[in-house]
Protein backbone atom coordinates (compact mmCIF):
# COMPACT_ATOMS: atom_id res chain seq x y z
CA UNK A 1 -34.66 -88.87 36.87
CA UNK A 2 -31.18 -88.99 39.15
CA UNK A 3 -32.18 -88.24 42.93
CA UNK A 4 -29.42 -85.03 42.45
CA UNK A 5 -31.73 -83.56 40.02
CA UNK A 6 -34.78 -84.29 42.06
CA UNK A 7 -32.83 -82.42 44.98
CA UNK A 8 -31.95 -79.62 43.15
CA UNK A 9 -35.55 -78.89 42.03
CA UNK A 10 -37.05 -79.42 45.60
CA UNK A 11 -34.61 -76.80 46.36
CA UNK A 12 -35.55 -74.87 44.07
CA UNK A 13 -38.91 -75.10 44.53
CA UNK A 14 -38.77 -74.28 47.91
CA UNK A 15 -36.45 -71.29 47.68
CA UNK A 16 -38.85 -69.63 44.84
CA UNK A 17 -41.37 -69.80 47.33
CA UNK A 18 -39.38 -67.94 50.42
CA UNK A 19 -38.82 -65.21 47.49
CA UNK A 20 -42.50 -64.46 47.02
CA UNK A 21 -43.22 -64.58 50.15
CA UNK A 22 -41.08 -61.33 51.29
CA UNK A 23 -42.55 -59.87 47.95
CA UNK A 24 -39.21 -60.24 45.39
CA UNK A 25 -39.69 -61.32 41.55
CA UNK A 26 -37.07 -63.48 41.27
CA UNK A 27 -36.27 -65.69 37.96
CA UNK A 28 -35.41 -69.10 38.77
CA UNK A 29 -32.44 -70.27 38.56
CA UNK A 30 -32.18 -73.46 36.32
CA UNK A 31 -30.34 -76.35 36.65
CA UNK A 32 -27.52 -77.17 34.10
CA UNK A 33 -28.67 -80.08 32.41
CA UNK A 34 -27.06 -83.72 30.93
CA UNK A 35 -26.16 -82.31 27.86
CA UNK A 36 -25.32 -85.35 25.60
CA UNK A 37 -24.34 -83.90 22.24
CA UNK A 38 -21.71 -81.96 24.44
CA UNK A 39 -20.92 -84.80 26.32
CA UNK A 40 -20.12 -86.56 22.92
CA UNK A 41 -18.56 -83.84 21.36
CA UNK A 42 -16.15 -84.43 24.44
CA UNK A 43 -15.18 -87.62 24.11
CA UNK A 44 -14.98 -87.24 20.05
CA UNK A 45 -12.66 -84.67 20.15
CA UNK A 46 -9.81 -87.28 19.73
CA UNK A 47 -11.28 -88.43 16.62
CA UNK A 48 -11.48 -84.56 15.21
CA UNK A 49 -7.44 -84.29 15.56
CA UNK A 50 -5.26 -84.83 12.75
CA UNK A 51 -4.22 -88.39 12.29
CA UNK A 52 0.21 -88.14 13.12
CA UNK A 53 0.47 -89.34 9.36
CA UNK A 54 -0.59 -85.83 8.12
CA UNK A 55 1.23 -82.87 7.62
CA UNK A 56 1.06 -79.04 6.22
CA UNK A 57 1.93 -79.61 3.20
CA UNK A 58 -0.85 -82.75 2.93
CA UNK A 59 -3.65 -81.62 4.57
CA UNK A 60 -7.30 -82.85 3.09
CA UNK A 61 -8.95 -79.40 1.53
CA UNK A 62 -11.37 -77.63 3.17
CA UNK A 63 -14.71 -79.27 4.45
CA UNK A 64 -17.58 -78.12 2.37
CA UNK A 65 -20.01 -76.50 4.80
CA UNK A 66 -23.31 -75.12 5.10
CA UNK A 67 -22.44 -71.98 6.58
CA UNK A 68 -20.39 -72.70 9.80
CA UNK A 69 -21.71 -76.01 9.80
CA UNK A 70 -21.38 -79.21 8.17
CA UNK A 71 -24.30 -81.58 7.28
CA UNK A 72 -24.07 -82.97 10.85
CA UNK A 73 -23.98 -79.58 12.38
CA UNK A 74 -19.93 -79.98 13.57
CA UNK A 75 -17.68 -76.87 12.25
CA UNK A 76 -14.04 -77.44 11.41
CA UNK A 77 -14.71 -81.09 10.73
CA UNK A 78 -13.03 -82.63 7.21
CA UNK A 79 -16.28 -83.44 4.68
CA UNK A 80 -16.30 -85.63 1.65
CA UNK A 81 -18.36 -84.19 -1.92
CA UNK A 82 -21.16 -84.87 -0.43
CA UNK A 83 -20.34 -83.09 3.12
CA UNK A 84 -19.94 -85.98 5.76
CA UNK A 85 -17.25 -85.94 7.73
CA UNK A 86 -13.73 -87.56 6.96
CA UNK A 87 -12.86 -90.61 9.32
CA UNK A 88 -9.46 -91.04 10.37
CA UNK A 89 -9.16 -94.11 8.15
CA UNK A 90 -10.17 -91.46 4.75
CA UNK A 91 -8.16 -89.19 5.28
CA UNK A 92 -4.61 -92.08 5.69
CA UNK A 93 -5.94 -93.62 2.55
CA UNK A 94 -6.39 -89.84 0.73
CA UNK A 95 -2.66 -89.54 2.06
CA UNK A 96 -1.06 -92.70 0.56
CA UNK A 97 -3.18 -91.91 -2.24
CA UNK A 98 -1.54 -88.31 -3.62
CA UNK A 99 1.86 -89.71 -1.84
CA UNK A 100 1.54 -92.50 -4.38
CA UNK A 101 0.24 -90.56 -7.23
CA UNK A 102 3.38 -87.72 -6.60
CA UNK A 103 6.01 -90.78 -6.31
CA UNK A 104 4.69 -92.24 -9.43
CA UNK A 105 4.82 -89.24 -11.33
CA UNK A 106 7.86 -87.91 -10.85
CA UNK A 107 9.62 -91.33 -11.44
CA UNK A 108 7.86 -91.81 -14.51
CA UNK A 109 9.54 -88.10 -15.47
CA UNK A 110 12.69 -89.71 -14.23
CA UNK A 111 12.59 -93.24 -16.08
CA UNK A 112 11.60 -91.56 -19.24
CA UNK A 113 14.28 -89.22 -19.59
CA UNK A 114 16.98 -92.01 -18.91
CA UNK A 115 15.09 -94.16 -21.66
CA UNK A 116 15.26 -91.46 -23.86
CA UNK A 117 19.25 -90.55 -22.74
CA UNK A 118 20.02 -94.37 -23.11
CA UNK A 119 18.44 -94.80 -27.21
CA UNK A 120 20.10 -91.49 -27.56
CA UNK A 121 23.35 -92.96 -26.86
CA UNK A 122 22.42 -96.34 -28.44
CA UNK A 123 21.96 -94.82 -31.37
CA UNK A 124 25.03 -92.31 -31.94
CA UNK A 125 27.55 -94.71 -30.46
CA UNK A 126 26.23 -97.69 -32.93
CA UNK A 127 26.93 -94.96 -35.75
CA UNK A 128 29.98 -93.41 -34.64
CA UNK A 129 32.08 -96.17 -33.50
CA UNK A 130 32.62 -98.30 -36.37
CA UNK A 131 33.35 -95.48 -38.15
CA UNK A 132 35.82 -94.09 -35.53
CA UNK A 133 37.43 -97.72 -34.80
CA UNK A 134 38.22 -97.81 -39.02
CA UNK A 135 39.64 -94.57 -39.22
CA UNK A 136 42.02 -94.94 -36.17
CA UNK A 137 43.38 -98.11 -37.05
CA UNK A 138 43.64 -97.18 -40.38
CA UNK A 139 45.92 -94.30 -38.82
CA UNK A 140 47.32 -96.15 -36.78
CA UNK A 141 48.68 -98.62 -39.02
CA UNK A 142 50.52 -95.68 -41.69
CA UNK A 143 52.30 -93.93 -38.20
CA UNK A 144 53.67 -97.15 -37.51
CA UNK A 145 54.81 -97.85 -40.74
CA UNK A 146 56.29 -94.38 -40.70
CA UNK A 147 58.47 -94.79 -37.71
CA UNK A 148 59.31 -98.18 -38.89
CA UNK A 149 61.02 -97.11 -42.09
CA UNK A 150 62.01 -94.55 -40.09
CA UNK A 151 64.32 -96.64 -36.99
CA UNK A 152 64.91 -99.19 -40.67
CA UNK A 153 66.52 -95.95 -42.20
CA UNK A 154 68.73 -95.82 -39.31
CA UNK A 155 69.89 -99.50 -38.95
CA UNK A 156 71.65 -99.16 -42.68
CA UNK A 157 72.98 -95.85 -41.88
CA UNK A 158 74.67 -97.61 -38.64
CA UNK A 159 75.83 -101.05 -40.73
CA UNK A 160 77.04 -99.06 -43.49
CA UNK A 161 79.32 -97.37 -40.75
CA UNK A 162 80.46 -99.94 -39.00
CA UNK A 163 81.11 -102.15 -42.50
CA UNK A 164 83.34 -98.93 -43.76
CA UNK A 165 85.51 -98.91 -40.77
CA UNK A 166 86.15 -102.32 -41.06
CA UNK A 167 86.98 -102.52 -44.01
CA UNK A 168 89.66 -99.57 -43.26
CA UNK A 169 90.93 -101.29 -40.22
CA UNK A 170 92.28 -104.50 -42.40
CA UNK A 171 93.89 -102.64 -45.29
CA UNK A 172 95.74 -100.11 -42.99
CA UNK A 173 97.63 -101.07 -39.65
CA UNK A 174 95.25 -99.75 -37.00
CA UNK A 175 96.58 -97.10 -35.09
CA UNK A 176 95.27 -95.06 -31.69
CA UNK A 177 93.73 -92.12 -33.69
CA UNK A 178 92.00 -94.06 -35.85
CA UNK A 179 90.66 -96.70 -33.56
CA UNK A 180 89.58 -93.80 -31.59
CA UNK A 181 87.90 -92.37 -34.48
CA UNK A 182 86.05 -95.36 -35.16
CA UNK A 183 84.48 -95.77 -32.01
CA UNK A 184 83.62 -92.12 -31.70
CA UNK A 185 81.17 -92.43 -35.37
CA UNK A 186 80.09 -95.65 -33.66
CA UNK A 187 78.47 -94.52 -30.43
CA UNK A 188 77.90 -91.23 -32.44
CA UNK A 189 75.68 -93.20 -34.84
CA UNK A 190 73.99 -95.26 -32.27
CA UNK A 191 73.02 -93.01 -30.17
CA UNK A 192 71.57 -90.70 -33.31
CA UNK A 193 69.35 -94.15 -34.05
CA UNK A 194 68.25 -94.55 -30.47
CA UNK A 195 66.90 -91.14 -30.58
CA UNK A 196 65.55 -91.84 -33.69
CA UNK A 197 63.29 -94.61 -32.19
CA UNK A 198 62.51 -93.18 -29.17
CA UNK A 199 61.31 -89.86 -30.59
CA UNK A 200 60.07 -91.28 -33.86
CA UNK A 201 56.23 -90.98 -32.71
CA UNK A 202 56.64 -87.41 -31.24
CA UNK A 203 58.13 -86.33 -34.54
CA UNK A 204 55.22 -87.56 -35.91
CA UNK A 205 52.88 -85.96 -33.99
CA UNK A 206 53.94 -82.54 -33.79
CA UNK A 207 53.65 -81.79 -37.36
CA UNK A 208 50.86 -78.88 -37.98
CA UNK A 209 49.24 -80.53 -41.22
CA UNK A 210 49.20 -84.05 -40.19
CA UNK A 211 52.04 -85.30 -42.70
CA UNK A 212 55.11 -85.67 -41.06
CA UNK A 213 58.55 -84.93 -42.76
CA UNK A 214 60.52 -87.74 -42.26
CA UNK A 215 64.02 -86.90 -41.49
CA UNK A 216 67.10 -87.99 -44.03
CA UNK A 217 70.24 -89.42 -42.43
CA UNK A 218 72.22 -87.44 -45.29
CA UNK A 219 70.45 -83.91 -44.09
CA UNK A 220 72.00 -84.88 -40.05
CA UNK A 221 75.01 -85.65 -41.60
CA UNK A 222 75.61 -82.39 -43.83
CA UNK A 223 76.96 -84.55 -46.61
CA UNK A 224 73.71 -84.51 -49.30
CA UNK A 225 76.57 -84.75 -52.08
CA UNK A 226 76.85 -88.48 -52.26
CA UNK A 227 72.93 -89.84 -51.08
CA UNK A 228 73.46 -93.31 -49.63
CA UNK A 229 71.45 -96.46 -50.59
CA UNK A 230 68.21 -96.22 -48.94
CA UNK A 231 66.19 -99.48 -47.76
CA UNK A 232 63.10 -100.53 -49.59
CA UNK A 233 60.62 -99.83 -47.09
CA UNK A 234 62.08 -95.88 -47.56
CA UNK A 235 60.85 -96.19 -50.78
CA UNK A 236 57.11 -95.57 -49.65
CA UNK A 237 57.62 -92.63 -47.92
CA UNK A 238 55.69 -90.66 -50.11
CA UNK A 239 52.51 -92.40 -50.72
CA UNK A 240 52.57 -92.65 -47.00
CA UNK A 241 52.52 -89.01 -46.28
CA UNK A 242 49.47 -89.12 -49.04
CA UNK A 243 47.69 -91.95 -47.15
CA UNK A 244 48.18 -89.76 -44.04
CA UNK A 245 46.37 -86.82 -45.50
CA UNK A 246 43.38 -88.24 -46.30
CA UNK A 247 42.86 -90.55 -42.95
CA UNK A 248 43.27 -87.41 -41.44
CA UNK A 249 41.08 -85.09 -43.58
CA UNK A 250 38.16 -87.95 -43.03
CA UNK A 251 37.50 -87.11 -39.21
CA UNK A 252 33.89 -88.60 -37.54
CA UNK A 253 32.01 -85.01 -37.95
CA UNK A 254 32.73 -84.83 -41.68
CA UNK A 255 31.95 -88.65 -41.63
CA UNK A 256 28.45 -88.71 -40.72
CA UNK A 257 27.43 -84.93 -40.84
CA UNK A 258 25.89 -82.35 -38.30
CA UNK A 259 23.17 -83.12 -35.73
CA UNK A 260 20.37 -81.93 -37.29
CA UNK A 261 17.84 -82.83 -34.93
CA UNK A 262 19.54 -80.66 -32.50
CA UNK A 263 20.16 -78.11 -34.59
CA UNK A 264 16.39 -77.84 -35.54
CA UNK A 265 14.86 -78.00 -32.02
CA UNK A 266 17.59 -74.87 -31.58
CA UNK A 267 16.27 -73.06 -34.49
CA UNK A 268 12.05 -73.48 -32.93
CA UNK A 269 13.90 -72.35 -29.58
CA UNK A 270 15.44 -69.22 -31.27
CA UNK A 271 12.38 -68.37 -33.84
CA UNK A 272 14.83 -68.81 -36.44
CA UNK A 273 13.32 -69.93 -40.25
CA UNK A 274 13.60 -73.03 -41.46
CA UNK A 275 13.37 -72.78 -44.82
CA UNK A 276 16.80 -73.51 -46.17
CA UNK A 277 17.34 -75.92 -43.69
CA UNK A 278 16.09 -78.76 -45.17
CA UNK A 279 18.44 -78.10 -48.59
CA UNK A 280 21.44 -77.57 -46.10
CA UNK A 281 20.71 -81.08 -44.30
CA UNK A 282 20.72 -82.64 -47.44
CA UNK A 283 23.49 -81.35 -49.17
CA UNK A 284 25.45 -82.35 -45.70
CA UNK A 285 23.93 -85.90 -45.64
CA UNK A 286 24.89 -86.22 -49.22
CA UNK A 287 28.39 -85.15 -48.42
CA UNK A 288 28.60 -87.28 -45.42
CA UNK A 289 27.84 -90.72 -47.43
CA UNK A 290 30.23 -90.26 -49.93
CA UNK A 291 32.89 -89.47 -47.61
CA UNK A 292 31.95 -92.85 -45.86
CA UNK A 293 31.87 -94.49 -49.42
CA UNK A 294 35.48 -93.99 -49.54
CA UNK A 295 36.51 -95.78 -46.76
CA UNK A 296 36.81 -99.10 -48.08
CA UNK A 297 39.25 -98.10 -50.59
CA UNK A 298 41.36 -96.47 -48.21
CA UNK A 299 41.60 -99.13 -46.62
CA UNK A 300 42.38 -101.63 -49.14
CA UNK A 301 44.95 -98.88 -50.25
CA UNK A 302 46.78 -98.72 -47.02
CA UNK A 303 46.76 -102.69 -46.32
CA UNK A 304 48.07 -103.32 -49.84
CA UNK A 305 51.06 -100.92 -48.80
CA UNK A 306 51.82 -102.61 -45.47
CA UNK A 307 51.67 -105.54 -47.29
CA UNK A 308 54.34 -104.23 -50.10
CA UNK A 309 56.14 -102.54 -47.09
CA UNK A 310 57.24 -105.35 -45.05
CA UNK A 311 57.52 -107.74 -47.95
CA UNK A 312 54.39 -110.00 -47.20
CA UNK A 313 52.75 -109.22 -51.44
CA UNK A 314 56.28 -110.79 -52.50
CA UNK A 315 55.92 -113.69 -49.93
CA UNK A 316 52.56 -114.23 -51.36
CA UNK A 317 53.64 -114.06 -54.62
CA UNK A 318 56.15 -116.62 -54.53
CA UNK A 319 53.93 -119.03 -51.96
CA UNK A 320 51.54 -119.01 -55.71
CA UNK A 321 53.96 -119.46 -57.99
CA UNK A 322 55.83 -122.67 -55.70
């Protein structure tokens, strides 16, 4: 026993004994005693705070105790299932654990929602853009030809002109009037072709209905009495303006028909039937191939008239028959 304890109970002793001896009942008065479950509580109580790497919103649930004690009669403390407390070491690794578990989850959300955006796109844009590429070129191709004939219209207007006042100008002696006069339908003629070509394309497209009405150098000149020779390429105007229609009428929705997948997850959404749906999808499907069907000879229609155009099937011809 320490020698302070022994001192205190001599003390003690002694002091109990002065008491009866004047005749007072005294209780003794005990001495507070080594205590070592509070002494280790003491020195624990670092190991019951939260570790720094938890917060609020992660906090271990609730120990399972036994009243207002745990197994190992501590309150407060963190217990596993089976009640023992949580070392600091537990409750990290339960941390990292749901940290890791959250993280994972929501980027597995995330990465499946781009896969799914990305085959999405995969697929529409391997449907759509052939289909879109053929039709714009194929456009493409009977505008130019257009303005071509077009600025070509203009160029024989101008030579025609110039080869008329020429010829005027060596059967009569030129005089100031008439040279002036000459040079006025000159610059008045090129500058109506150099409008011609530089607004060609706008004229184009601003008409409503997607056929153009090509203008007649007669019509500017007021004269439609006497129609002057028009160049070959002029010849085509019309089956242009008919090629023209149907490139345009064959856009990319009447091409490959309504989303119907999105148009049926709208329909669950809204509680709306379904039972003609399935007759309208394939009606539109049907529609949809045919219209594709027809692009081929479209296009074999509208390079054979290029071709015929700009003289290249003559060319040909003659290259065969050399």
């Amino acid at each position: 026993m320490p020698i302070a304890l022994v001192d205190d109970a001599q003390r003690d002793a002694r002091r109990s004994s002065e008491v009866e001896a004047e005749g007072h009942d005294v209780s003794p008065i005990t001495t507070p005693a080594y205590n070592e479950a509070e002494s280790n509580e003491v020195d624990g109580d670092d190991d019951n705070d939260d570790d720094w790497l938890m917060d609020d919103a992660d906090q271990v649930p609730a120990p399972q105790v036994h009243g207002n004690l745990n197994i190992n009669g501590h309150a407060g403390e963190e217990a596993d299932s089976h009640g023992h407390p949580l070392d600091m070491t537990s409750r990290d690794s339960a941390k990292v654990q749901r940290v890791f578990y959250d993280t994972g989850y929501r980027e597995g959300i995330t990465s499946g929602k781009l896969s799914a955006l990305q085959s999405g796109f995969d697929e529409g844009f391997n449907q759509a853009a052939p289909l879109g590429r053929a039709r714009g070129f194929m456009r493409g191709q009977v505008l130019a030809l257009m303005h071509w004939n077009m600025v070509n219209d203009a160029r024989n207007e101008d030579e025609q002109d110039i080869g008329g006042s020429s010829s005027s100008s060596r059967s009569n002696e030129p005089s100031t009037s008439a040279l002036s006069s000459s040079q006025g339908r000159q610059s008045r003629s090129a500058a109506r072709a150099g409008k011609m070509a530089r607004g060609g394309m706008r004229k184009l497209r601003g008409t409503a209905n997607g056929a153009p009405h090509l203008p007649n150098v007669d019509e500017n000149e007021g004269s439609s009495s006497s129609p002057r020779s028009r160049s070959p390429a002029s010849s085509s105007d019309t089956n242009l303006r008919s090629l023209l229609k149907e490139v345009d009428s064959l856009n990319v929705d009447m091409l490959l028909g309504p989303d119907w997948e999105a148009r049926r997850h709208a329909m669950e959404d809204s509680g709306g039937g379904m039972d003609d749906a399935g007759e309208e999808e394939r009606a539109s499907l049907a529609k949809a191939r045919q219209k594709r069907d027809e692009l081929p000879d479209l296009k074999e229609r509208v390079e054979r008239l290029v071709r015929q155009s700009c003289g290249l099937e003559e060319a040909d011809r003659d290259a065969q028959v050399a």
